[in-house]
Every structure is written in C-alpha cells, then in structure tokens.
C-alpha atoms as a PDB file:
ATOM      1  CA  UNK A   1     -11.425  61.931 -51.764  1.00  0.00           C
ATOM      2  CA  UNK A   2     -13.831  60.455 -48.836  1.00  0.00           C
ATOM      3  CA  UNK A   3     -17.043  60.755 -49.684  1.00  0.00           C
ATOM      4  CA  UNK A   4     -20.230  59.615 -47.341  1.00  0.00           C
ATOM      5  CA  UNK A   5     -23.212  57.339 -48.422  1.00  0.00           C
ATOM      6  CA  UNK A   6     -26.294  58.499 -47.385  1.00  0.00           C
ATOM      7  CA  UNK A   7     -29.431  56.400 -47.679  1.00  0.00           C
ATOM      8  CA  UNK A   8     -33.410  57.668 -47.352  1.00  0.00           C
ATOM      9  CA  UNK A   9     -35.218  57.405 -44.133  1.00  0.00           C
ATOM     10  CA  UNK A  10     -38.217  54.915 -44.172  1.00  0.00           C
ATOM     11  CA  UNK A  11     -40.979  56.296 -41.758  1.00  0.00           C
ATOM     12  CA  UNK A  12     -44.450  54.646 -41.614  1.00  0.00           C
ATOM     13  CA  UNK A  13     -47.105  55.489 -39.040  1.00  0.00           C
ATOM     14  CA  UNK A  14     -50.382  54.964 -38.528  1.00  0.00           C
ATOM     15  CA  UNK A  15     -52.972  57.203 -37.126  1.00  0.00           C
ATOM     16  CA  UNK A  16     -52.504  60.867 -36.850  1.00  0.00           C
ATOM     17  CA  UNK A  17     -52.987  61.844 -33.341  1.00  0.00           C
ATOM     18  CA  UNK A  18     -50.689  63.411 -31.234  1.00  0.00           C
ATOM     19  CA  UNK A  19     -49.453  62.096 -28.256  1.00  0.00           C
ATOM     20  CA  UNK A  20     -49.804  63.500 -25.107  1.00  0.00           C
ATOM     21  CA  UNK A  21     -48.009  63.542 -21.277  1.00  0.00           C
ATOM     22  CA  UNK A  22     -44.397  62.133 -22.730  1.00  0.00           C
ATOM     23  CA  UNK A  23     -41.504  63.620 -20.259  1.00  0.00           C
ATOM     24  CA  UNK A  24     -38.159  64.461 -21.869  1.00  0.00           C
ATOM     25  CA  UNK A  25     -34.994  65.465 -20.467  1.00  0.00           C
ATOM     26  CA  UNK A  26     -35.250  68.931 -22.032  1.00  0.00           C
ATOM     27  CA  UNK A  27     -32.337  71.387 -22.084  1.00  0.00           C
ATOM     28  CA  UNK A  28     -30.632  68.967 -19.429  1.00  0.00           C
ATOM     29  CA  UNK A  29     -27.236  68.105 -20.535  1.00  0.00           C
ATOM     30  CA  UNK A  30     -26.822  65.107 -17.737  1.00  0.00           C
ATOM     31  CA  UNK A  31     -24.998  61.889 -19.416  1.00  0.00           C
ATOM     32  CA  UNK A  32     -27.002  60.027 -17.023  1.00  0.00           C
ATOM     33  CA  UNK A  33     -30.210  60.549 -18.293  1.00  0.00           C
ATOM     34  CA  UNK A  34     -29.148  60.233 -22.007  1.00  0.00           C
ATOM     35  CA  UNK A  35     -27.212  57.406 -21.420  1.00  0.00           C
ATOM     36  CA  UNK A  36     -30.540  54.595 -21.686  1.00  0.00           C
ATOM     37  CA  UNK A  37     -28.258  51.918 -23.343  1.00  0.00           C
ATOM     38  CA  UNK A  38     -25.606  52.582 -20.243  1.00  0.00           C
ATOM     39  CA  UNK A  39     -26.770  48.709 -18.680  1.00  0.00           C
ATOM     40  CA  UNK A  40     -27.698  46.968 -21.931  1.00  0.00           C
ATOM     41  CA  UNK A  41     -25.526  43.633 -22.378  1.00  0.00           C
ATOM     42  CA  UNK A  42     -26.482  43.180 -26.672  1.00  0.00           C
ATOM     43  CA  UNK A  43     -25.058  46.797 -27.640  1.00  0.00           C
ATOM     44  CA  UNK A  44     -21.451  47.654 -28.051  1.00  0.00           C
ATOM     45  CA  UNK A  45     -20.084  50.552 -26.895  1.00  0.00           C
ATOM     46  CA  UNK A  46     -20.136  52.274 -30.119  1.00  0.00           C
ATOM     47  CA  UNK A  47     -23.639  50.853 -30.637  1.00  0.00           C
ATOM     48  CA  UNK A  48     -24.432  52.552 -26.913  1.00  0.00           C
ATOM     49  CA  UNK A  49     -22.900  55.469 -27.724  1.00  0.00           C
ATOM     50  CA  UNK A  50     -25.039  56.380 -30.739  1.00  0.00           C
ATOM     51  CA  UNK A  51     -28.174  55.800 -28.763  1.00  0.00           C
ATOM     52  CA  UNK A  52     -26.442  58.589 -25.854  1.00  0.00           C
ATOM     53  CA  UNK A  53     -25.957  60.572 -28.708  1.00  0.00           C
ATOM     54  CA  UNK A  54     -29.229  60.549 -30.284  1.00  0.00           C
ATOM     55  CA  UNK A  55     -30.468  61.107 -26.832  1.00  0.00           C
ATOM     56  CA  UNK A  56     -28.332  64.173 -26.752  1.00  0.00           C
ATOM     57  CA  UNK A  57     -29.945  65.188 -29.866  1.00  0.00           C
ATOM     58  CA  UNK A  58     -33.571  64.537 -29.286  1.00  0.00           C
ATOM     59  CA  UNK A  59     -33.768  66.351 -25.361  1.00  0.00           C
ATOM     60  CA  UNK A  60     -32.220  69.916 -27.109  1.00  0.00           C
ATOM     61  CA  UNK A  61     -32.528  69.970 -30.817  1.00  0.00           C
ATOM     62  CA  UNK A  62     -32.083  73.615 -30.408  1.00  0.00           C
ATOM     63  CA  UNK A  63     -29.260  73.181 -28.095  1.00  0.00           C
ATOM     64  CA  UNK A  64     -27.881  70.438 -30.018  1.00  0.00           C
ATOM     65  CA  UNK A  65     -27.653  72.517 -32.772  1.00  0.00           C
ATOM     66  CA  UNK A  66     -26.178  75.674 -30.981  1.00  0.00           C
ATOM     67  CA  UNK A  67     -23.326  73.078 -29.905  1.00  0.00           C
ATOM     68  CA  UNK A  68     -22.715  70.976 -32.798  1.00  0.00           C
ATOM     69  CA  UNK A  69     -24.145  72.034 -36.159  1.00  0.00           C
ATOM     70  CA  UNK A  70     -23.357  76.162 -35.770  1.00  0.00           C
ATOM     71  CA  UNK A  71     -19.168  75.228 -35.363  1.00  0.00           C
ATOM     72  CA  UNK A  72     -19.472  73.481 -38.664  1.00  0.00           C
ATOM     73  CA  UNK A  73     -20.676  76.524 -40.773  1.00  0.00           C
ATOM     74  CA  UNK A  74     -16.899  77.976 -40.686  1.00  0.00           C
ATOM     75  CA  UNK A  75     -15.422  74.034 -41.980  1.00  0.00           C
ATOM     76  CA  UNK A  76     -17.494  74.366 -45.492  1.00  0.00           C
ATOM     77  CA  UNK A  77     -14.950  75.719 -48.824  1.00  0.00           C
ATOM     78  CA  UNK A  78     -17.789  75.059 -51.517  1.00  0.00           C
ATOM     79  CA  UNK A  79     -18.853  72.040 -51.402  1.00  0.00           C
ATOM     80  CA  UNK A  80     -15.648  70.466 -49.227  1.00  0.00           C
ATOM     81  CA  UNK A  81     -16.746  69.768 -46.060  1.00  0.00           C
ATOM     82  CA  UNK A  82     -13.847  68.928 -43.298  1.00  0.00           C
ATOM     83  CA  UNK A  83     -15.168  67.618 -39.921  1.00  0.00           C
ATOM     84  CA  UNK A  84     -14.096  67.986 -36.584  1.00  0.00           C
ATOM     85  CA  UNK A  85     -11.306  65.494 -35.718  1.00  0.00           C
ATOM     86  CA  UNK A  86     -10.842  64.526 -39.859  1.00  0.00           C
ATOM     87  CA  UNK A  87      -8.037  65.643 -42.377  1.00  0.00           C
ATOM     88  CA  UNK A  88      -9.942  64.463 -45.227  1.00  0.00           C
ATOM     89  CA  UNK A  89     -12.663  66.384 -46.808  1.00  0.00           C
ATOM     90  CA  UNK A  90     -15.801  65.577 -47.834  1.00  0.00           C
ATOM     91  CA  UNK A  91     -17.240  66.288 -51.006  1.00  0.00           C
ATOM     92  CA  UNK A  92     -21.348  67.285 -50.024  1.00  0.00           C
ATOM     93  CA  UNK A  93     -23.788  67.398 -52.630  1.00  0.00           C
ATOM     94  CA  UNK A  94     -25.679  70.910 -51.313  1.00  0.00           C
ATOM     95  CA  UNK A  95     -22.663  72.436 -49.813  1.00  0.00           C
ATOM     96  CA  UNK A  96     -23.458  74.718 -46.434  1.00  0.00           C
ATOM     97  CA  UNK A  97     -26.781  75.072 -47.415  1.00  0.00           C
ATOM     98  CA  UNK A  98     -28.031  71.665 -46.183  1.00  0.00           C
ATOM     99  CA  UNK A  99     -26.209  72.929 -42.309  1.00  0.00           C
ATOM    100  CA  UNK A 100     -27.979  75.849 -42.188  1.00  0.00           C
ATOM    101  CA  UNK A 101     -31.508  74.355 -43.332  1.00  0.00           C
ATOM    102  CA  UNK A 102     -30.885  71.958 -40.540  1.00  0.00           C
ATOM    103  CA  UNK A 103     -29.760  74.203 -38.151  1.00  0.00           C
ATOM    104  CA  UNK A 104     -33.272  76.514 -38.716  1.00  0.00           C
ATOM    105  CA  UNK A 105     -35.230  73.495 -38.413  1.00  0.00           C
ATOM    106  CA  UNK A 106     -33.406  72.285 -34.955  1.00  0.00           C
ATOM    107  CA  UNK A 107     -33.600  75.212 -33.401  1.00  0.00           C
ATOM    108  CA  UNK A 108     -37.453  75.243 -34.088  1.00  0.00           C
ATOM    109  CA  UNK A 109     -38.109  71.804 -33.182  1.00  0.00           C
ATOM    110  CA  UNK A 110     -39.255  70.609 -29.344  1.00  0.00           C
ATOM    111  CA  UNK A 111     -38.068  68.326 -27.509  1.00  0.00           C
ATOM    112  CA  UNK A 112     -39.084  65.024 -27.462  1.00  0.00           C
ATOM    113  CA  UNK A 113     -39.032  61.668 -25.240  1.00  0.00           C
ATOM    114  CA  UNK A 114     -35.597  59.891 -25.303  1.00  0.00           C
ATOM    115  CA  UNK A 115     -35.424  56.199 -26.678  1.00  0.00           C
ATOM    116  CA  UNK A 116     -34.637  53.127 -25.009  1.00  0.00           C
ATOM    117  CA  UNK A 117     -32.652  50.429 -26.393  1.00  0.00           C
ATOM    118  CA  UNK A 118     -34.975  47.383 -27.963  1.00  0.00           C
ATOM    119  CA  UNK A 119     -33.722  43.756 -28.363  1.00  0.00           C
ATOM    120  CA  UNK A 120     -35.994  42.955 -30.999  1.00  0.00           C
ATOM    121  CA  UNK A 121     -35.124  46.418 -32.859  1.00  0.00           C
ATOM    122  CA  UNK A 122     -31.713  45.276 -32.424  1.00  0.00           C
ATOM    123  CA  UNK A 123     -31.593  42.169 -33.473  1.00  0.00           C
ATOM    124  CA  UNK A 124     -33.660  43.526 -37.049  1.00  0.00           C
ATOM    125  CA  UNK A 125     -30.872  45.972 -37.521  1.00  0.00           C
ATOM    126  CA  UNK A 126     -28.251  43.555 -37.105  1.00  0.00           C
ATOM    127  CA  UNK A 127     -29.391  41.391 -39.579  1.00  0.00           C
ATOM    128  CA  UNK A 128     -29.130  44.404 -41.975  1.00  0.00           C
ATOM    129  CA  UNK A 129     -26.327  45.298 -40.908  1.00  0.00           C
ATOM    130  CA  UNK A 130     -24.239  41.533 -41.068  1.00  0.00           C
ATOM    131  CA  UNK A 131     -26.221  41.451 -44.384  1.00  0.00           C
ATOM    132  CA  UNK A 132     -24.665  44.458 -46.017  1.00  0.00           C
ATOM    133  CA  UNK A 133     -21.291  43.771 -44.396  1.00  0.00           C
ATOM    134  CA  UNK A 134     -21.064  40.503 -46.173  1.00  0.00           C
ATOM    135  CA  UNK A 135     -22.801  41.605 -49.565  1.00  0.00           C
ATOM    136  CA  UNK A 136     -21.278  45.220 -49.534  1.00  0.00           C
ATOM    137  CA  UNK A 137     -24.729  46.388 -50.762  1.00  0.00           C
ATOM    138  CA  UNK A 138     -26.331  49.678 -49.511  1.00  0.00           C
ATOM    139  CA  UNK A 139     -29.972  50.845 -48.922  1.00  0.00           C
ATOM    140  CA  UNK A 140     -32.844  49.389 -47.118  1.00  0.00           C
ATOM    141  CA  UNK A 141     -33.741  46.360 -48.849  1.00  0.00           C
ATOM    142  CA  UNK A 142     -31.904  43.585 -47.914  1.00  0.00           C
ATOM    143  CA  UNK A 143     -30.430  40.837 -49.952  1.00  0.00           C
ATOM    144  CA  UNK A 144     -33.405  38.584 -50.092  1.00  0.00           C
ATOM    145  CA  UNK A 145     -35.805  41.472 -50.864  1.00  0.00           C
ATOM    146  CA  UNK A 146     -36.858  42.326 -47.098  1.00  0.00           C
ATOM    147  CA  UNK A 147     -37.850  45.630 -45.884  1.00  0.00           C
ATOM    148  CA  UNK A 148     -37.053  47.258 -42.468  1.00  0.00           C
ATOM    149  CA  UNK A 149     -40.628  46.606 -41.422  1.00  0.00           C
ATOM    150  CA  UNK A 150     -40.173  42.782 -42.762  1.00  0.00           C
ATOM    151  CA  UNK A 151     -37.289  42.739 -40.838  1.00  0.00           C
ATOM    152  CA  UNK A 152     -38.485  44.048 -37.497  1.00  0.00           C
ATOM    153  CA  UNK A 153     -41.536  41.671 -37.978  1.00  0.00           C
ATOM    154  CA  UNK A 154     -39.616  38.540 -37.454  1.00  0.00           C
ATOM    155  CA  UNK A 155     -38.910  39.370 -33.555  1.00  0.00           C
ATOM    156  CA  UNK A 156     -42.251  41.173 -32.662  1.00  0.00           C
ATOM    157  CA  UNK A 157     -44.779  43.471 -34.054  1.00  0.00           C
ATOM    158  CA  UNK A 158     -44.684  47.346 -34.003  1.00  0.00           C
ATOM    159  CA  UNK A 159     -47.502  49.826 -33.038  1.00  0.00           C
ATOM    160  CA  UNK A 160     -47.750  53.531 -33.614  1.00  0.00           C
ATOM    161  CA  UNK A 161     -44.518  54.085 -35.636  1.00  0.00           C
ATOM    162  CA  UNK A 162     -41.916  52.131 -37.057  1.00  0.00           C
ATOM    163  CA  UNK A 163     -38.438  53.672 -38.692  1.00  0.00           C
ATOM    164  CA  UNK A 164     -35.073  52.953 -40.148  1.00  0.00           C
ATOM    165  CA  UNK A 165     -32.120  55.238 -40.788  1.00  0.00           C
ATOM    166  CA  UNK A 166     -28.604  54.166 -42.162  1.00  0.00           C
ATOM    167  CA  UNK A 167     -25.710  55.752 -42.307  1.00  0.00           C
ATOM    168  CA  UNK A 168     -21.940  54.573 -44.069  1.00  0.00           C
ATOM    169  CA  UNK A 169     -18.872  55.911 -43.077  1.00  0.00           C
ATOM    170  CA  UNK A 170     -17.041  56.966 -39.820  1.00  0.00           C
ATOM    171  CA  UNK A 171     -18.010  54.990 -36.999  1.00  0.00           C
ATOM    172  CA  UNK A 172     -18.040  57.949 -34.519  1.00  0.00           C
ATOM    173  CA  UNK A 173     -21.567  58.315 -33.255  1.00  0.00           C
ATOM    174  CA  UNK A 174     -21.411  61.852 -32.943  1.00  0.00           C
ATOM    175  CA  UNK A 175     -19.956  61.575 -36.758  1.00  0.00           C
ATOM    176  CA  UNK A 176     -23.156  59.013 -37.486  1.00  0.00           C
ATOM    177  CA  UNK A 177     -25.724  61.513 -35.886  1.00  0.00           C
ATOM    178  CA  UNK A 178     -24.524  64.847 -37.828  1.00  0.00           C
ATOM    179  CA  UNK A 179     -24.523  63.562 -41.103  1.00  0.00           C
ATOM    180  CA  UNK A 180     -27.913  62.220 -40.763  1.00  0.00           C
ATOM    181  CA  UNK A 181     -29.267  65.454 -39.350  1.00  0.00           C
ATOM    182  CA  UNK A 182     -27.277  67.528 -42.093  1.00  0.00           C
ATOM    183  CA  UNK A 183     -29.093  65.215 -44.531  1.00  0.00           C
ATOM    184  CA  UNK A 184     -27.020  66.295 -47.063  1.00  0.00           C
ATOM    185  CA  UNK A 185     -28.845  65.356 -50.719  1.00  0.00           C
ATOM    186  CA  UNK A 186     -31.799  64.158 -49.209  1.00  0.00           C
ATOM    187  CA  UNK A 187     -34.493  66.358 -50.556  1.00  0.00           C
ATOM    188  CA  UNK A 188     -37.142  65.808 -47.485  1.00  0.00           C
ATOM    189  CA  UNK A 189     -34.411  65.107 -44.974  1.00  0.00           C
ATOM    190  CA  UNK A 190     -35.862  62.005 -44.264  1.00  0.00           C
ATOM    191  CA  UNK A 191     -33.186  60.849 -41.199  1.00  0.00           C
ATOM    192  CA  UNK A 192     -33.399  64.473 -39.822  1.00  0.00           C
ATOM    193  CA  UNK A 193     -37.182  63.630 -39.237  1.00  0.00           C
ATOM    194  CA  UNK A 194     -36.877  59.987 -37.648  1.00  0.00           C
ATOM    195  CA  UNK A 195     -34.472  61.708 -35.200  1.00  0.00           C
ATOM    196  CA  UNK A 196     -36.847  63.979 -34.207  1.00  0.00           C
ATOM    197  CA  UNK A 197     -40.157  62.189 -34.317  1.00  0.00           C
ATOM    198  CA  UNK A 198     -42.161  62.411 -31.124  1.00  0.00           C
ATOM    199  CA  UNK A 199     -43.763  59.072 -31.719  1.00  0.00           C
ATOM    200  CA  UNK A 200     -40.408  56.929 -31.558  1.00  0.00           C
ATOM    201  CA  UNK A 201     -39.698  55.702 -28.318  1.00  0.00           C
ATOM    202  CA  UNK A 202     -37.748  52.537 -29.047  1.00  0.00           C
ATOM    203  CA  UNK A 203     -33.861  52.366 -30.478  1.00  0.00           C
ATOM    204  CA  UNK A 204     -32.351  49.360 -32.031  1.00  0.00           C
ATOM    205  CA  UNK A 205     -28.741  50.328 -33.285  1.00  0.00           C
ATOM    206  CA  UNK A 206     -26.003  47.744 -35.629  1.00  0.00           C
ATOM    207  CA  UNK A 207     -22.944  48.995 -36.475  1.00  0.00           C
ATOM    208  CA  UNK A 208     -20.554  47.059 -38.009  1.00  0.00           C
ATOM    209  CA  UNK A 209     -17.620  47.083 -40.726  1.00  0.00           C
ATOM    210  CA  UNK A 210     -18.701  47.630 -44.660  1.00  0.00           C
ATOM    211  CA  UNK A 211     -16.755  46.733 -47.753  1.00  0.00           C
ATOM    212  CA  UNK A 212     -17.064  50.086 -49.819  1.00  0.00           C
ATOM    213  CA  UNK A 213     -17.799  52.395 -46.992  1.00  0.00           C
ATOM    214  CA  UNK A 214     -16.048  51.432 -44.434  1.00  0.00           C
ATOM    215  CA  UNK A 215     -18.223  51.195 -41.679  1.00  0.00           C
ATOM    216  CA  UNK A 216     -22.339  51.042 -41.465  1.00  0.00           C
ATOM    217  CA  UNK A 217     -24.736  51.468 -38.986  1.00  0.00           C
ATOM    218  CA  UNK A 218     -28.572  50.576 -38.893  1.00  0.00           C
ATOM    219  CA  UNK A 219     -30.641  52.457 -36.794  1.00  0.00           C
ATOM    220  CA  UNK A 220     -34.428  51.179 -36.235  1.00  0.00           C
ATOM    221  CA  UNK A 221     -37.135  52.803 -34.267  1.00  0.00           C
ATOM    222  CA  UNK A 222     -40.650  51.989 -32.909  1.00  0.00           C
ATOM    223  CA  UNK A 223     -43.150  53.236 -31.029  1.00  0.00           C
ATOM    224  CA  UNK A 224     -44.002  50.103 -28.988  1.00  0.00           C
ATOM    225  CA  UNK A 225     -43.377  46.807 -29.736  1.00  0.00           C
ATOM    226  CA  UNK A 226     -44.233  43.515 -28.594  1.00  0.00           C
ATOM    227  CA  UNK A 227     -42.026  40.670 -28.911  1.00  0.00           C
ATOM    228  CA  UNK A 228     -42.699  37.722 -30.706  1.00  0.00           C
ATOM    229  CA  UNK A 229     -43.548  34.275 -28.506  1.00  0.00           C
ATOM    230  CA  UNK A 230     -41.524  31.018 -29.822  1.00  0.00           C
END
C-alpha cells in the first residue's frame, strides 16, 4: 500500500504587525499571473509548476478549495484515500476529517500576495533536497545537523518571515500542494499555514528523486531576503 510522508512546517517570524497595501491576483484564474517562475532559468518545470500551483492556491484559497479539495470528499472509504489520476490508495491517518477541516479553513482564509521564485531560497532547498536524496533521510534537519534557517543563511539573510515545507511522494505539483494543505496527521497543520501566510513573498522550490519515498520536494519561503556578497 502507498503511503505519503508528511513532515512539520517550520515557520519563524519576527514582529507581529500586519502588513499593509500587498496586491494579489484574487479570484483571477489567469495562468499568466500565477505563473512567476514562467522565465526563471534555475527551476525545472516541475519545480515551476509547483510555484504556479501554489500561486493558484494562495490568490483563491476559497476558490481553490471549491475546485480541488470539495471533489476529493467523495474519493475517502475510511481511511483509504484514492486521488485523482492514482489507482493506489492511500492509507491517511485522520481519514476525511483532515479534507473537510481544510476545506472550512480555505474557504475562510483571504487572499494573499503571490510568491516569486528566489535563487538563494533555491539554492537552500536544493541542498536539502540532494542531501536527502543521497542519505534517504526525511525531516528538516539535514545530515550535518543544519536547519532550514541555517541553510537559507549561507546565500543571504531573511527578514520578516522565513519557512520550509516538505513533502515525499508523487511529484505532481498539484499532488505536492493538496497533501500539504490536507495536512493529514499534522495536528496544527503546519504546511497549510506557510501556504497561506501573508508575510511570505519569496519561493524557493527542490524537487528531486528519494530513496524510500520516491520523490521529495523542499519548499522554502521568505519575506525578503538579501543575498549574500562573496
């Protein structure tokens, strides 16, 4: 049976006020505006794609969930979950539950300012990523004992916010994106709440193959960030 490895969210900020005069792309559906990676040269496609995808996500959470999550609800037996597109189940921890907490909470939430692709946030989750590819460990401490914000330190330092979510399994971003939100077993649905965080603004996306779980992708965010000088 196929099961999917979901790790906690790590979310830091600093400061608690709330940021004003950020445009979004609301209810707009146009792949255009989603599509931020579209002209970045250090992203693959797949890598773009989750980025679009998050986009998606992040301009309509209500939308988003009217189009994605609200189909699912009739795909749950128990605690078998069969996605769109899959013949294998998957066994879920909370069963339907976890969908329809996450579909309440989308279709509350705002929306809030799409992300741009980062080099530096990039180049931090791909040394995750290439790191867990080669070790075949999970979580968010790498093998020599660094931490996402370790990791994004190296190429510049962060203001505001800083983030990391992580996902193992299918490789299809759209796959990637409703897991996370679903949060399945994750008692404060830490990756539902980087998704939607107002105070990200900045994307940095790995994906790459993994040992036990197939595939995994490593998704850091930031507020700002400014790169590091040699």
């Amino acid at each position: 049976m196929l099961r999917k490895s979901l790790e906690w969210g790590l979310l830091v900020l600093i400061g608690t006020g709330i940021l004003q005069g950020f445009s979004s792309a609301g209810g707009s559906r146009d792949k255009a505006v989603f599509n931020t990676a579209a002209q970045v040269s250090y992203l693959t496609e797949n890598e773009k794609a989750v980025v679009y995808e998050i986009n998606k996500l992040r301009s309509d959470p209500p939308g988003y969930a009217r189009e994605y999550l609200e189909p699912l609800l009739s795909r749950y037996k128990g605690k078998l979950l069969t996605m769109p597109g899959e013949e294998v189940s998957i066994v879920t921890q909370e069963g339907i539950a976890a969908l329809h907490d996450a579909i309440r909470e989308l279709k509350s939430s705002p929306a809030v300012p799409l992300l741009s692709p980062d080099s530096c946030l990039t180049r931090a989750s791909r040394d995750h990523q290439r790191d867990q590819s080669a070790t075949g460990r999970t979580g968010h401490e790498g093998a020599d004992g660094s931490t996402a914000h370790d990791r994004i330190r190296r190429y510049g330092e962060w203001r505001i916010a800083m983030g990391e979510n992580i996902f193992y399994g299918d490789p299809d971003a759209r796959s990637v994106v409703l897991h996370l939100v679903i949060d399945d077993g994750i008692p404060k649905r830490g990756h539902r709440k980087n998704f939607l965080n107002e105070h990200f603004r900045l994307i940095g996306v790995a994906m790459g193959k993994h040992p036990g779980w197939r595939n995994v992708c490593v998704m850091d965010f930031a507020h700002t960030l400014k790169e590091k000088t040699p």
